[in-house]
Protein backbone atom coordinates (compact mmCIF):
# COMPACT_ATOMS: atom_id res chain seq x y z
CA UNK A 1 15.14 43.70 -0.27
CA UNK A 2 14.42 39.82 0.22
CA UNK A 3 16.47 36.84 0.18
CA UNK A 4 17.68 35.97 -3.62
CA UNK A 5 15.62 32.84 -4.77
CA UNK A 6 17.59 29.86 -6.33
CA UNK A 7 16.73 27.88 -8.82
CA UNK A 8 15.65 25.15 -7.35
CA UNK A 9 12.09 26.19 -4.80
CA UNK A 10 11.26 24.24 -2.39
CA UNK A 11 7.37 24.15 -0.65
CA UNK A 12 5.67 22.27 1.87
CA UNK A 13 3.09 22.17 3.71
CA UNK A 14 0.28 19.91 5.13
CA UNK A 15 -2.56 19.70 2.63
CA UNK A 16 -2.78 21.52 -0.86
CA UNK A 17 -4.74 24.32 -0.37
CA UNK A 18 -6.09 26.95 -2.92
CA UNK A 19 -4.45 29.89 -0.91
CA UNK A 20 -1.16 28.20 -0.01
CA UNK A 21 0.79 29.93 -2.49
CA UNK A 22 3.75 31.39 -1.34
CA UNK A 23 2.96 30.39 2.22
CA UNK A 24 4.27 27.02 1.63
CA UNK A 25 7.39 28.44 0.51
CA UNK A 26 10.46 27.19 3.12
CA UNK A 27 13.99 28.06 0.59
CA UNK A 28 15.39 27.18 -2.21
CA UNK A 29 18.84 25.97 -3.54
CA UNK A 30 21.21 26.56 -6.42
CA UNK A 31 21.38 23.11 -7.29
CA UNK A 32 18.95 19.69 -7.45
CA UNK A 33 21.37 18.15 -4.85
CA UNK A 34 21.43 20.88 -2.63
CA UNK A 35 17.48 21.36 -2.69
CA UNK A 36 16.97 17.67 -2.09
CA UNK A 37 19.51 18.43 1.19
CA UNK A 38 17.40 21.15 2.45
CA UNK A 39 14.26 18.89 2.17
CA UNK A 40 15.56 16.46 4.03
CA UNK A 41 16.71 18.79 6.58
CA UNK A 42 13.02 20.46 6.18
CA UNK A 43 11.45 16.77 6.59
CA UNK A 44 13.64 16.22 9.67
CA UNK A 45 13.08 19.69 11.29
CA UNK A 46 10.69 20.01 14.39
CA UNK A 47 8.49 22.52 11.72
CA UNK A 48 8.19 19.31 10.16
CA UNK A 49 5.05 17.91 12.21
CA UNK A 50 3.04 20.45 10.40
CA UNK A 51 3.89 19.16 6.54
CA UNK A 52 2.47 16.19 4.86
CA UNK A 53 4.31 16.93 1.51
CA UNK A 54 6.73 18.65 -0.12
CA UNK A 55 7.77 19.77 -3.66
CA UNK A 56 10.84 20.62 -5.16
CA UNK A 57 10.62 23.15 -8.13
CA UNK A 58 13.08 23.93 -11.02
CA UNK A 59 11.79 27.62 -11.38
CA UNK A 60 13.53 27.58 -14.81
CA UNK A 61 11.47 24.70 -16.28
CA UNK A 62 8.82 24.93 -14.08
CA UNK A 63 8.84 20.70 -13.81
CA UNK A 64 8.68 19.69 -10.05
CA UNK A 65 8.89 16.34 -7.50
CA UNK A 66 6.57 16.15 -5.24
CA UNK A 67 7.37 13.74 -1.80
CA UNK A 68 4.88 12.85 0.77
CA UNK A 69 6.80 13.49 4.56
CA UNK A 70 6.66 10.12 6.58
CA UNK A 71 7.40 9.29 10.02
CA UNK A 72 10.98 9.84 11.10
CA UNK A 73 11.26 13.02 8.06
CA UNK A 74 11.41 10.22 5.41
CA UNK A 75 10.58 11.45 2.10
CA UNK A 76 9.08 9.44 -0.56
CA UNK A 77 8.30 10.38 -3.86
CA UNK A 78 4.87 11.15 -5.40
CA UNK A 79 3.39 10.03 -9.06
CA UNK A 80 2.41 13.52 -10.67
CA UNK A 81 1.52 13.03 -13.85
CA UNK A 82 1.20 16.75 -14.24
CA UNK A 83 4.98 17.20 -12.75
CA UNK A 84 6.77 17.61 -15.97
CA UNK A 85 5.73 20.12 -18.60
C-alpha cells in the first residue's frame, strides 16, 4: 500500500493542464500550518524550477489556495473565485 494522504493536499506544477491530475500531486499534511510548511519547503526545493503554482487543498471541504511560485520560492497568493465551495 501507498503513503496515507492528510488532509490537507498539496499540488504544483508549472501550468494547469487537463491531464495533470494526480501528477501534480507533491504531499500533503495533517494540518493548514503544516501544509503551508511543506509548500514553502516545495517552493524552495531545487524541483521547484519546474512549478509556477501551487495549491493547497482541504480534501474534507474540498475549498483550496492557490499561490503563484516567485523567484527565490516566494509564494504569493492567487484570487480564485472558484476556491471556496
Amino acid at each position: 500500500m501507498g503513503k496515507k494522504i492528510n488532509r490537507f493536499a498539496i499540488f504544483a506544477e508549472r501550468i494547469h493542464l487537463m491531464n495533470g491530475g494526480a501528477k501534480s500531486f507533491r504531499d500533503s499534511a495533517p494540518t493548514e500550518e503544516a501544509a503551508m510548511d511543506l509548500a514553502e519547503e516545495i517552493a524552495k526545493s531545487e524541483k521547484a524550477v519546474f512549478y509556477s503554482w501551487l495549491q493547497i487543498l482541504d480534501i474534507m471541504t474540498g475549498n483550496y489556495t492557490e499561490y503563484s511560485i516567485k523567484t527565490g520560492g516566494v509564494l504569493e497568493e492567487r484570487e480564485c473565485p472558484d476556491s471556496k465551495n
